[in-house]
Protein backbone atom coordinates (compact mmCIF):
# COMPACT_ATOMS: atom_id res chain seq x y z
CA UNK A 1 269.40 124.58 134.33
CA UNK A 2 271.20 123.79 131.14
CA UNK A 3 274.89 123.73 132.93
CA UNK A 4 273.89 122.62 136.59
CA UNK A 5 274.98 119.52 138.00
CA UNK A 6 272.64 117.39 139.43
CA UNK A 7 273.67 117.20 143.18
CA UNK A 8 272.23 113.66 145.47
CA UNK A 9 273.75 114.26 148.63
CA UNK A 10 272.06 116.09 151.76
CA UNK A 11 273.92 118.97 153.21
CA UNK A 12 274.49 120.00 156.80
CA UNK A 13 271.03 121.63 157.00
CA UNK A 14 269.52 118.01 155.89
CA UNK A 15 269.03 118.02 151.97
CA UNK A 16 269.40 114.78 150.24
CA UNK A 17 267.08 115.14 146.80
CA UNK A 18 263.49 115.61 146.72
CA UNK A 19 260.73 113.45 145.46
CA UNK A 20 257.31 114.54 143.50
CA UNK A 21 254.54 113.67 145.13
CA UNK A 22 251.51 114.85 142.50
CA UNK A 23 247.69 114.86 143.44
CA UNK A 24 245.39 116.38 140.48
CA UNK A 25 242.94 118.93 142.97
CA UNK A 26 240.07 118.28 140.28
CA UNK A 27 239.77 121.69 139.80
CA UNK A 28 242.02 124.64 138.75
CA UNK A 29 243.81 126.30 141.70
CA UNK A 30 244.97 129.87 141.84
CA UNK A 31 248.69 129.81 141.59
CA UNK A 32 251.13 132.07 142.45
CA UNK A 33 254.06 133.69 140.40
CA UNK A 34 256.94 133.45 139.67
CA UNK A 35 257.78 130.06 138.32
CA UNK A 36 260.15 127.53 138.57
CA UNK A 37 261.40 125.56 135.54
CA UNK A 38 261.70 122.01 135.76
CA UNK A 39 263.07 119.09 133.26
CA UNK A 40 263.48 115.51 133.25
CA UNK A 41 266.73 114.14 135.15
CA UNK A 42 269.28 112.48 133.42
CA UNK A 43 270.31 109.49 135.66
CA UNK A 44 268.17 106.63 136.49
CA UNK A 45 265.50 107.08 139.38
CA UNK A 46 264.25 104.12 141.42
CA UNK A 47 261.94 103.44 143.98
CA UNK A 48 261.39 100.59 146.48
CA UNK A 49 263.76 98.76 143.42
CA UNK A 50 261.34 99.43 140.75
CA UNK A 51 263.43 101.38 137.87
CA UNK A 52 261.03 104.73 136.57
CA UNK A 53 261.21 105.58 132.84
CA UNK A 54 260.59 109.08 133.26
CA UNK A 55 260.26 109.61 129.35
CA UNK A 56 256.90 107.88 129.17
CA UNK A 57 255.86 108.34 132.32
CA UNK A 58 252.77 110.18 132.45
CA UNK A 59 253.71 111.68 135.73
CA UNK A 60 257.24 112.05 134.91
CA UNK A 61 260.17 112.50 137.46
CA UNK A 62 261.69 115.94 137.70
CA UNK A 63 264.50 117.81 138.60
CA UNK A 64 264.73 121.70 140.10
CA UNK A 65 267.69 123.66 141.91
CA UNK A 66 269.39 119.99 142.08
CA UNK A 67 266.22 118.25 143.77
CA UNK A 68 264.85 115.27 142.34
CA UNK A 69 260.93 115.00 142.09
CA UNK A 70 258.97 111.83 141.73
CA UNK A 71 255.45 111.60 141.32
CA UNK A 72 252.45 110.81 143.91
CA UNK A 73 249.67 109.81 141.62
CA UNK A 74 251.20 106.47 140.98
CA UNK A 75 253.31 106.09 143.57
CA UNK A 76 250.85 107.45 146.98
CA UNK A 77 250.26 103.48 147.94
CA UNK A 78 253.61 102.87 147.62
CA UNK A 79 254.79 105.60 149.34
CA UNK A 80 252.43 104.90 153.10
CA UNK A 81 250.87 108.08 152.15
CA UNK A 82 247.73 109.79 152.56
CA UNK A 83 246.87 112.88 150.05
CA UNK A 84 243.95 115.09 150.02
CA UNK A 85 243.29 118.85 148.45
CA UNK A 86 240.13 120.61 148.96
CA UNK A 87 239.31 124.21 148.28
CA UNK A 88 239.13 125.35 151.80
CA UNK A 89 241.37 123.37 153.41
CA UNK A 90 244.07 123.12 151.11
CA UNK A 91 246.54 120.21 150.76
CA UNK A 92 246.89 117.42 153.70
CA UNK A 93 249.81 114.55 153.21
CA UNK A 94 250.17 112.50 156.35
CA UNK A 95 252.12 109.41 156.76
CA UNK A 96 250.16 106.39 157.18
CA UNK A 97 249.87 104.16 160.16
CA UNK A 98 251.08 100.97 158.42
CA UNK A 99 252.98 100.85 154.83
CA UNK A 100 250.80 99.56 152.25
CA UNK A 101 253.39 96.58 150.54
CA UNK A 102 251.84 97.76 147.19
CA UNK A 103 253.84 97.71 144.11
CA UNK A 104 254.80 100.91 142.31
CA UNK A 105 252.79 101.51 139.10
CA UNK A 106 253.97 103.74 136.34
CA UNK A 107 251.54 104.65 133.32
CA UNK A 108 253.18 104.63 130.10
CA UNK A 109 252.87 106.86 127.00
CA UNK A 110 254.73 107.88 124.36
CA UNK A 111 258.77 109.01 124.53
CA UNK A 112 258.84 112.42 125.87
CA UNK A 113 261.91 114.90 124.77
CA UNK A 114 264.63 114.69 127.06
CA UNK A 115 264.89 118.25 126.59
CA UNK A 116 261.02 119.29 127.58
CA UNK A 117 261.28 122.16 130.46
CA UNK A 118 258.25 121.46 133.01
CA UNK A 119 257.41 125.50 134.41
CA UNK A 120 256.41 125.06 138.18
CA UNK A 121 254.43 127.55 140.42
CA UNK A 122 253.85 128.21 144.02
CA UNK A 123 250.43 126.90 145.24
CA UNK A 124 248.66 129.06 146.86
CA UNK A 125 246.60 127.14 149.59
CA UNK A 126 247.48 126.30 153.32
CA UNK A 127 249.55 122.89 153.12
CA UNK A 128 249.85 120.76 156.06
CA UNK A 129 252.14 117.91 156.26
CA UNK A 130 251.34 115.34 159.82
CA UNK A 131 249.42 117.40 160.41
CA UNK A 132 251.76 120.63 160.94
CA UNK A 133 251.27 123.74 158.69
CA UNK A 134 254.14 124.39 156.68
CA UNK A 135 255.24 127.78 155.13
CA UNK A 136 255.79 126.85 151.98
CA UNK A 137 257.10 130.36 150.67
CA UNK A 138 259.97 130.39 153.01
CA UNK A 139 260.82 127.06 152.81
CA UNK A 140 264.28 126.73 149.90
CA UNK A 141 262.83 123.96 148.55
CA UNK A 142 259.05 124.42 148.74
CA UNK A 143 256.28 122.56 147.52
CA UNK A 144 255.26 123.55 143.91
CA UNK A 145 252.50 122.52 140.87
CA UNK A 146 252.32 121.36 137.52
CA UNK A 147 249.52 121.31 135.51
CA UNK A 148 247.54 121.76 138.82
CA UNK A 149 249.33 118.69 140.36
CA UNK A 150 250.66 119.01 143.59
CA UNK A 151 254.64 118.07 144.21
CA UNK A 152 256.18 117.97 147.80
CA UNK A 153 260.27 118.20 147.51
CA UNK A 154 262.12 115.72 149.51
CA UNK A 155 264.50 117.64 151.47
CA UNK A 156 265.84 115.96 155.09
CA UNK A 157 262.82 117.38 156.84
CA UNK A 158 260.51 115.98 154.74
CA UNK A 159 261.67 112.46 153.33
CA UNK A 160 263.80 111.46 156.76
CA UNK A 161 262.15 113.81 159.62
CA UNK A 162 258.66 113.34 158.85
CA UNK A 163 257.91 109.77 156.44
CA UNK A 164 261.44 107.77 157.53
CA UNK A 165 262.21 107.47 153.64
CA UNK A 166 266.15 106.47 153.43
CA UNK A 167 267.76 107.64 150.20
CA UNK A 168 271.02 106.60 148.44
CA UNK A 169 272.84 107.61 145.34
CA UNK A 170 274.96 105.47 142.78
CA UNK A 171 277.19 106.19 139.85
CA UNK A 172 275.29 103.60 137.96
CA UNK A 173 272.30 102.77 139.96
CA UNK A 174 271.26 106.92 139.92
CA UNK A 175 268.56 107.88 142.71
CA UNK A 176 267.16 105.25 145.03
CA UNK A 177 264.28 105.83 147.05
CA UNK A 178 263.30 103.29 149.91
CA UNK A 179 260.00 103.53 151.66
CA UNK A 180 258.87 102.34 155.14
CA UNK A 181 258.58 98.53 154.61
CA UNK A 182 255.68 96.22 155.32
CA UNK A 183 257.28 93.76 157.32
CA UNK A 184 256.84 90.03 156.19
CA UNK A 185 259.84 88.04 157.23
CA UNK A 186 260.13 87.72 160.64
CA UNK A 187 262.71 85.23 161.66
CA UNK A 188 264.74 81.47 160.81
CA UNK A 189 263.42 78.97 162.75
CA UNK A 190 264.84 76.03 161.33
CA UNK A 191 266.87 74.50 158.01
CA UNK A 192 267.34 71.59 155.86
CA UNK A 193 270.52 70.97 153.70
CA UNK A 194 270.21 73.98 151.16
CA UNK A 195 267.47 76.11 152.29
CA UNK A 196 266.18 78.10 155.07
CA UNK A 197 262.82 78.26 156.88
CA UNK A 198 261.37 81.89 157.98
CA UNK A 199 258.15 82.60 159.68
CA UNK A 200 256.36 85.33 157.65
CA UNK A 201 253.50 87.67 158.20
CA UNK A 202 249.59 85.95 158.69
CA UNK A 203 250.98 82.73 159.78
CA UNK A 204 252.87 81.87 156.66
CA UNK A 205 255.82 80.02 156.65
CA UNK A 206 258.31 80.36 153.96
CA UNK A 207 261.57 78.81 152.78
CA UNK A 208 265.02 80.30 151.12
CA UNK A 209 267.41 79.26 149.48
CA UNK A 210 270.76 79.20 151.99
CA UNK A 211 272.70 81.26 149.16
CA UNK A 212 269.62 83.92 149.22
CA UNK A 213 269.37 83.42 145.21
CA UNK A 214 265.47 82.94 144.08
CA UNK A 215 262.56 83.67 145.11
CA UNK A 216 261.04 82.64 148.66
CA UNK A 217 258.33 79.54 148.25
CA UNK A 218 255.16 79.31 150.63
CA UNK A 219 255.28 76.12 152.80
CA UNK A 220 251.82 74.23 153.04
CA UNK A 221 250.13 73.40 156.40
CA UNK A 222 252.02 70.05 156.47
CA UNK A 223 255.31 70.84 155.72
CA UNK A 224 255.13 73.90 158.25
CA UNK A 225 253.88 71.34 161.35
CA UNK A 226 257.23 69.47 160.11
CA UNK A 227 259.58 72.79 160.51
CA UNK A 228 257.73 73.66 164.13
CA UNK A 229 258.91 70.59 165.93
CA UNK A 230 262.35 70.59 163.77
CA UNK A 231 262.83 74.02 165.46
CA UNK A 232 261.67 72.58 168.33
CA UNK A 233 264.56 69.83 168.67
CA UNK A 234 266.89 72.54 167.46
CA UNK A 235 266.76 74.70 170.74
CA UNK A 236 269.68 74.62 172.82
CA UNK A 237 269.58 72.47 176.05
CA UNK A 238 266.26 72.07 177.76
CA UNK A 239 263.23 74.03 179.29
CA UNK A 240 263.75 75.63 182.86
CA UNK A 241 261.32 72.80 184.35
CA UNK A 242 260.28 72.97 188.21
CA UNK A 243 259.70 69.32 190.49
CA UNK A 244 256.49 69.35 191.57
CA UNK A 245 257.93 67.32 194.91
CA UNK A 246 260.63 70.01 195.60
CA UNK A 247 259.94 73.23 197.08
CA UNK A 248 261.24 76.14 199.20
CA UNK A 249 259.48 77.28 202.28
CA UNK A 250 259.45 80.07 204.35
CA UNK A 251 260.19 79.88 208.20
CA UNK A 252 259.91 83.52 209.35
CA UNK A 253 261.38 85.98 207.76
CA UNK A 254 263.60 83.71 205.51
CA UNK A 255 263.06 81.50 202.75
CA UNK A 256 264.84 77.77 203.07
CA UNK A 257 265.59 75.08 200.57
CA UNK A 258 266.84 71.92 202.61
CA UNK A 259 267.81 73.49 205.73
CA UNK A 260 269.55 75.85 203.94
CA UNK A 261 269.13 79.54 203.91
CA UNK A 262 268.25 80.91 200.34
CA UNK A 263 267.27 84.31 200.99
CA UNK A 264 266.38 87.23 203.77
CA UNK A 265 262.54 88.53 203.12
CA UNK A 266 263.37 91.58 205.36
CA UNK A 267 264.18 94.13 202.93
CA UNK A 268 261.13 93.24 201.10
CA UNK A 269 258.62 93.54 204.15
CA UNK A 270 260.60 96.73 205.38
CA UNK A 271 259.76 98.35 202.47
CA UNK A 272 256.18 97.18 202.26
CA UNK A 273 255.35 98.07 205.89
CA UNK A 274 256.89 101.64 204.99
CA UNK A 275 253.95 102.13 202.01
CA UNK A 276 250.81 100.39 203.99
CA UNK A 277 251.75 103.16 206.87
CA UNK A 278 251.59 106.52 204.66
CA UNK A 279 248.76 104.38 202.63
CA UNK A 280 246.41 103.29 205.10
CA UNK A 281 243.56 103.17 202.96
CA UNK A 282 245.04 100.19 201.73
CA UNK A 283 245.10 96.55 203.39
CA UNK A 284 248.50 95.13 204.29
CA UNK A 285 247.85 91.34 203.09
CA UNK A 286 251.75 89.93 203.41
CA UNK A 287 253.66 88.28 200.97
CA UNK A 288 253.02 85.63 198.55
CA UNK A 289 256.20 83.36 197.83
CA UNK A 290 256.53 80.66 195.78
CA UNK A 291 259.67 78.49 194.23
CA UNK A 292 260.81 76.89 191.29
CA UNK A 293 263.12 74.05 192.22
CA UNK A 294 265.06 71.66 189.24
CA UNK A 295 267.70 69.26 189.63
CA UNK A 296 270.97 70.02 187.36
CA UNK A 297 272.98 66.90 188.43
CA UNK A 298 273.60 64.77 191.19
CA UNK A 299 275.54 67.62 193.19
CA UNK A 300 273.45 71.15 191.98
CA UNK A 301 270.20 72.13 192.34
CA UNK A 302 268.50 75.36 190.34
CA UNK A 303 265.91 77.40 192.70
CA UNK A 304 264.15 80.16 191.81
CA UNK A 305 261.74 82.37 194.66
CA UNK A 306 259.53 84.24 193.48
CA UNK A 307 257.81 87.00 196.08
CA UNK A 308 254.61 88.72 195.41
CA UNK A 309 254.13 92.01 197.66
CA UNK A 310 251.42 94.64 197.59
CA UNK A 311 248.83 92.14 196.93
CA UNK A 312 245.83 94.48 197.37
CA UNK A 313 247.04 95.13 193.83
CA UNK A 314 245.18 92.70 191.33
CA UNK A 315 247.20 90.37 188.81
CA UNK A 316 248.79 90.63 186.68
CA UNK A 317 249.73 94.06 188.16
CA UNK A 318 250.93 92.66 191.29
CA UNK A 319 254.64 93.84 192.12
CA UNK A 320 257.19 90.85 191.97
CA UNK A 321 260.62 89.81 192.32
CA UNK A 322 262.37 86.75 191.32
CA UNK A 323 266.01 85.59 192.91
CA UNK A 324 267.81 82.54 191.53
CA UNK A 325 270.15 80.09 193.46
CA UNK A 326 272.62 77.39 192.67
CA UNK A 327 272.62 75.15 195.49
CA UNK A 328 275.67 72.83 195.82
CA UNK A 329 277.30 71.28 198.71
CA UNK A 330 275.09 72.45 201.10
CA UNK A 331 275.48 76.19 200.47
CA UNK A 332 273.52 78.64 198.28
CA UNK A 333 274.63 80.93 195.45
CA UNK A 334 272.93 83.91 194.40
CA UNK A 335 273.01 83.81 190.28
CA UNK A 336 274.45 86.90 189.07
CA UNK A 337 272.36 89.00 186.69
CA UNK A 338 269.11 86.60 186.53
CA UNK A 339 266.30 88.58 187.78
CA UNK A 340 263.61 86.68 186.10
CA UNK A 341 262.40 83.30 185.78
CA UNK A 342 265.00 80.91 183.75
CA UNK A 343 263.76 79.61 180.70
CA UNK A 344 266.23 77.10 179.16
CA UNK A 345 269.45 75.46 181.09
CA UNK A 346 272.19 74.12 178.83
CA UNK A 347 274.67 71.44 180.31
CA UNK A 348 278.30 71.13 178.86
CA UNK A 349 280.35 68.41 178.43
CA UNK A 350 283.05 69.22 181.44
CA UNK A 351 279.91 69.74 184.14
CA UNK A 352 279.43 73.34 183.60
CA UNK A 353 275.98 75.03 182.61
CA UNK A 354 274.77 77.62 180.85
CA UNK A 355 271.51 79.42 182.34
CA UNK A 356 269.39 81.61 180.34
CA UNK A 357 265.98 83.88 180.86
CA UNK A 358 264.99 84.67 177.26
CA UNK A 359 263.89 87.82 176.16
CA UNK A 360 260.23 88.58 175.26
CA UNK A 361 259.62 87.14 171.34
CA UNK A 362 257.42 90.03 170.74
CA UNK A 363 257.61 93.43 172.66
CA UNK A 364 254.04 94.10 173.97
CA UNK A 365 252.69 96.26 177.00
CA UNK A 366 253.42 93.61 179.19
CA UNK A 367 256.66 92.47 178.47
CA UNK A 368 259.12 95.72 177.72
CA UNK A 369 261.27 94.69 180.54
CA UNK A 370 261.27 91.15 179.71
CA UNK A 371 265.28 90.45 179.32
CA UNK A 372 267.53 88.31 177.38
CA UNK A 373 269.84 87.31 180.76
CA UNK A 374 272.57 84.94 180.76
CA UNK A 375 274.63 83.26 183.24
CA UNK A 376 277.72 81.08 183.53
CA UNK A 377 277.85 78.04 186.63
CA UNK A 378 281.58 76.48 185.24
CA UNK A 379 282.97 73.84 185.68
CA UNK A 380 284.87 74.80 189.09
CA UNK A 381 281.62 76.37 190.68
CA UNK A 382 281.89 79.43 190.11
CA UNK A 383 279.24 82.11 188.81
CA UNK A 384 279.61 84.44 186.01
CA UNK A 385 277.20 86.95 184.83
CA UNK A 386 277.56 87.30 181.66
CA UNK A 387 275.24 90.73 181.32
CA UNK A 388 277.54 92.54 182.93
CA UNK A 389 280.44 91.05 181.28
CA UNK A 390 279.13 91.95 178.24
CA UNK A 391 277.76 95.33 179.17
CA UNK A 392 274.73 94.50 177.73
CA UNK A 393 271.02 94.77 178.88
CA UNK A 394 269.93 91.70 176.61
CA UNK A 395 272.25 88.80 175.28
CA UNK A 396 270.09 85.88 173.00
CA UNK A 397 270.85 82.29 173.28
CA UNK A 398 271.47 81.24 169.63
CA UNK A 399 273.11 78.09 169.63
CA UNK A 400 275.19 75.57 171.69
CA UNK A 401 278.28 73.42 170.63
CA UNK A 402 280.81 71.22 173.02
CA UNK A 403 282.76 74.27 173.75
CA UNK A 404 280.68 77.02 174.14
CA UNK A 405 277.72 79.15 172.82
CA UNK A 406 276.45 81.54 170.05
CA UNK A 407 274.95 84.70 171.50
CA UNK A 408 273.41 87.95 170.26
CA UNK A 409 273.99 90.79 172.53
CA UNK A 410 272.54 94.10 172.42
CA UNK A 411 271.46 97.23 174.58
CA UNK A 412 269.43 99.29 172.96
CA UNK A 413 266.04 97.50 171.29
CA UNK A 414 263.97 100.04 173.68
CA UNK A 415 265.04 102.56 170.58
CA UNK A 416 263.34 100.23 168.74
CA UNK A 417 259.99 100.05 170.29
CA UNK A 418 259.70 103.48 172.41
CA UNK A 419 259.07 105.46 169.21
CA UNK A 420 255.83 104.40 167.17
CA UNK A 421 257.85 105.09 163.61
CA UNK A 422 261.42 104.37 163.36
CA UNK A 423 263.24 106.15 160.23
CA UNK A 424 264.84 102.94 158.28
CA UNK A 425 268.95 104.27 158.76
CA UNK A 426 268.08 104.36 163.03
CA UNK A 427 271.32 103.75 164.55
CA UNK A 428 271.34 100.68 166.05
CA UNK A 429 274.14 97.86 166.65
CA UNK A 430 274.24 94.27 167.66
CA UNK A 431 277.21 92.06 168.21
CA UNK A 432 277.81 88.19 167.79
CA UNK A 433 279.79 86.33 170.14
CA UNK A 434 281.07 82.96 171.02
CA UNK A 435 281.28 82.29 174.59
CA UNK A 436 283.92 79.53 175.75
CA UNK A 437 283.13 76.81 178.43
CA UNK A 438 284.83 79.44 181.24
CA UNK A 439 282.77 82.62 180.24
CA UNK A 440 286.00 84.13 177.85
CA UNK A 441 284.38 85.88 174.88
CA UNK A 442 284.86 86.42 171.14
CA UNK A 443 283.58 89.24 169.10
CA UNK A 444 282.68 87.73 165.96
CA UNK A 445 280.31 89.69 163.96
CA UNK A 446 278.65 93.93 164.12
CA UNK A 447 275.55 93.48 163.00
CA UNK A 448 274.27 97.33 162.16
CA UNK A 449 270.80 97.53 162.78
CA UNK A 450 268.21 95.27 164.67
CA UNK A 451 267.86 91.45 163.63
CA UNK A 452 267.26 88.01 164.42
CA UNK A 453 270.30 86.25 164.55
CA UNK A 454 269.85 82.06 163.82
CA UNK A 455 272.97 79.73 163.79
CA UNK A 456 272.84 77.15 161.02
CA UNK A 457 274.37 73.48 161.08
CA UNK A 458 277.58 74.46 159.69
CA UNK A 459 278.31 77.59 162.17
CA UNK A 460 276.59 80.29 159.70
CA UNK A 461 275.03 83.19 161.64
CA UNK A 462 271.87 84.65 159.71
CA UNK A 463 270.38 87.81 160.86
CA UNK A 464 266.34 89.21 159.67
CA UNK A 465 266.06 92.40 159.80
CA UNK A 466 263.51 94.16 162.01
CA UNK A 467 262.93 96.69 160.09
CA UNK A 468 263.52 95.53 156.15
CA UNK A 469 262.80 92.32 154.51
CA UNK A 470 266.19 91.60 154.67
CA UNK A 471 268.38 88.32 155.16
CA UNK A 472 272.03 88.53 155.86
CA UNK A 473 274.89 86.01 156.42
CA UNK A 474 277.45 87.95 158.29
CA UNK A 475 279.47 84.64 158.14
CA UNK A 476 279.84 84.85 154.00
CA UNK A 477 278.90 88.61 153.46
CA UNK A 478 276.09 87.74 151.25
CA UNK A 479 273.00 89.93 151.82
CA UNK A 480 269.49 90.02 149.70
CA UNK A 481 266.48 92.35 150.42
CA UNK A 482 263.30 91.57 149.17
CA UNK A 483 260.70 94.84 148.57
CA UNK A 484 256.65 93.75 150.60
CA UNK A 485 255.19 93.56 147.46
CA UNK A 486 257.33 90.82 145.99
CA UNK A 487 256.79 88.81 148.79
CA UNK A 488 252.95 89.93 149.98
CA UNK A 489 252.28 88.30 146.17
């Protein structure tokens, strides 16, 4: 070991370095030969940002074959891990549900020589690792002991394949270890003049500093009921609101707003008739339809039908589809890519609008196809979809200006949610756009990874991470991550 280099990159077969993860068994375990000799590393080691001082550490980090090792003992909370050992079962280490947002904790002791060789053996117990049984003897970096303590080598398999860990290396910052996060910022919801205000975890509210420098303060019940309706005011244009006095109605198989013909109901009772026939233990009760009807100016009117079939089906599980219309001198658009309910409508200065269905604010079982869907009425009538324009399942409504808007678009947050544990360097994109007053867009920011975007008064776009406590200003480059614990304190 005295000439090898010390090697923090993975390989095509997926090694990056390898971190000790040591649990004392209580008892002393039968070991097999031959040994491996270990020794302190010489570069610095960090995890979740907290710098190790392997010297006078009593679990110290280690190196073999060009893996680093860190230790478990102090660092299992920290880590989202659960360790046990018995005597018949051997060693368990499973990944744990949710991360812990606990601090790493190093026990000091005395300097250690640089120079002290650490000899290694194979255990020799069954280890099983989420819950798979691993053969440790073939593995080329398998899992050894100390002293009887346990250490579990980080190789691709283990630190990205099975716990999500991300690992980088520096010329000056060494070996950096990140853990699954506890995630505590969620997202901007409003600003003053130099900071920033972020719904956190449990309710909290907290506010930054605009040039992410300092640490986050905890807003008290008072000032947070002030930041709610300034976020409030803040939204673009105004809530999708129906007239109670207008409504659609439906004159045989069609559906009419004013005498004029908004949609056929045909295909929809075709189809229905088709299913009571093969089902016929099931009652054929019709269609439910009901409409949504708002004024946008003196000249265009906003509908929205909504048409319930296969009611012997129970809400909320009762099948539905929504069709939007712009109805303007006495004929009825269909609005392109707006198959939900609208949720805001933003008028322009020149007569156009912008029409948006938000997506769902939190992804539940009841609202994974609940889209961010966007849609263009200009100034000359005409309708633009701006989904398909974009090529994009989901586009957010971030801010409005005179000429145009800020949007987020995005395709792929269903990678996001579909798996229960996402590994923290998941490929995932999201790009910024302005959208002019006739629909023309321009790319303005890649935003790699899975945010919340928020516009600020001067034109700044901020983005939270989903998956990190992270804030970033794509407009200024400027970028701070804060680890759970420092903010769970």
């Amino acid at each position: 070991m005295k000439n090898h280099r010390i090697r923090l990159r993975h390989t095509v077969g997926g090694l990056v370095a390898g971190i000790l993860l040591a649990l004392a068994s209580g008892s002393p375990v039968q070991a097999e030969e031959p040994s491996f000799p270990m020794r302190l590393p010489s570069f610095p080691v960090q995890v979740n940002g907290l710098k190790i001082d392997s010297e006078r550490s009593s679990y110290p980090v280690l190196t073999y074959n060009n893996m680093v090792y860190l230790p478990v003992k102090p660092f299992a909370d920290t880590l989202g891990l659960e360790v046990a050992w018995d005597a018949a079962r051997g060693l368990k280490i499973n990944r744990r549900e949710r991360p812990s947002g606990i601090r790493p904790t190093v026990e000091s002791k005395d300097k250690t020589s640089g120079s002290r060789r650490y000899e290694a053996v194979l255990p020799g117990f069954p280890i099983d690792v989420n819950g798979k049984s691993i053969n440790n003897a073939g593995e080329p970096y398998p899992l050894l002991l100390v002293d009887n303590v346990s250490y579990l080598p980080m190789t691709w398999r283990y630190a990205h394949n099975e716990f999500g860990w991300r690992t980088d290396w520096g010329a000056q910052e060494g070996f950096q270890l990140t853990t699954e996060q506890q995630k505590v910022l969620h997202r901007i919801i409003a600003e003053d003049t130099e900071a920033l205000f972020v719904e956190a975890e449990s309710n909290r509210m907290l506010k930054v500093n605009k040039d992410l420098k300092g640490d986050p303060s905890l807003l008290d019940d008072k000032a947070k009921a002030g930041v709610n309706q300034l976020a409030e005011k803040r939204k673009p244009g105004v809530p999708f609101a129906g007239d109670p006095k207008q409504t659609a109605v439906r004159l045989g198989d069609s559906v009419y707003y004013d005498n004029i013909e908004l949609m056929s109901l045909k295909p929809i009772l075709e189809k229905a008739a088709a299913f009571y026939e093969s089902q016929t233990e099931y009652e054929n009760k019709g269609l439910d339809v009901q409409s949504k009807i708002m004024k946008l100016d003196d000249r265009t009117i906003l509908a929205v039908i909504s048409v319930s079939s296969f009611l012997h089906i129970p809400p909320p599980y009762t099948p539905y589809t929504h069709e939007a219309f712009i109805v303007r001198d006495g004929k009825a658009l269909p609005v392109p890519d707006l198959t939900q309910v609208p949720t805001r409508v933003v008028r322009n200065p020149d007569g156009s609008f912008w029409i948006a269905s938000e997506a769902a604010d939190r992804m539940t079982s009841r609202t994974p196809n609940v889209y961010g869907q966007l849609a263009l009425l200009d100034a000359s009538g005409q309708l633009r979809g701006m989904n398909t324009k974009l090529g994009e399942k989901d586009i957010d409504l971030l801010a409005s200006t005179n000429d145009g808007l800020t949007v987020k678009a995005y395709s792929d947050r269903f990678k996001a949610y579909h798996d229960s544990f996402i590994p923290l360097d998941a490929e995932e994109r999201e790009i910024y756009y302005h959208l002019d007053l006739q629909g023309k867009e321009t790319r303005l920011f890649l935003y790699k990874g899975a945010g919340r975007g928020y516009v600020d008064s001067k034109g700044h776009i901020y983005v939270v991470d989903r998956q990190v406590n992270r804030i970033s200003n794509l407009t200024s480059g400027q970028s701070r991550m804060w680890w759970d614990y420092e903010l769970k304190r």
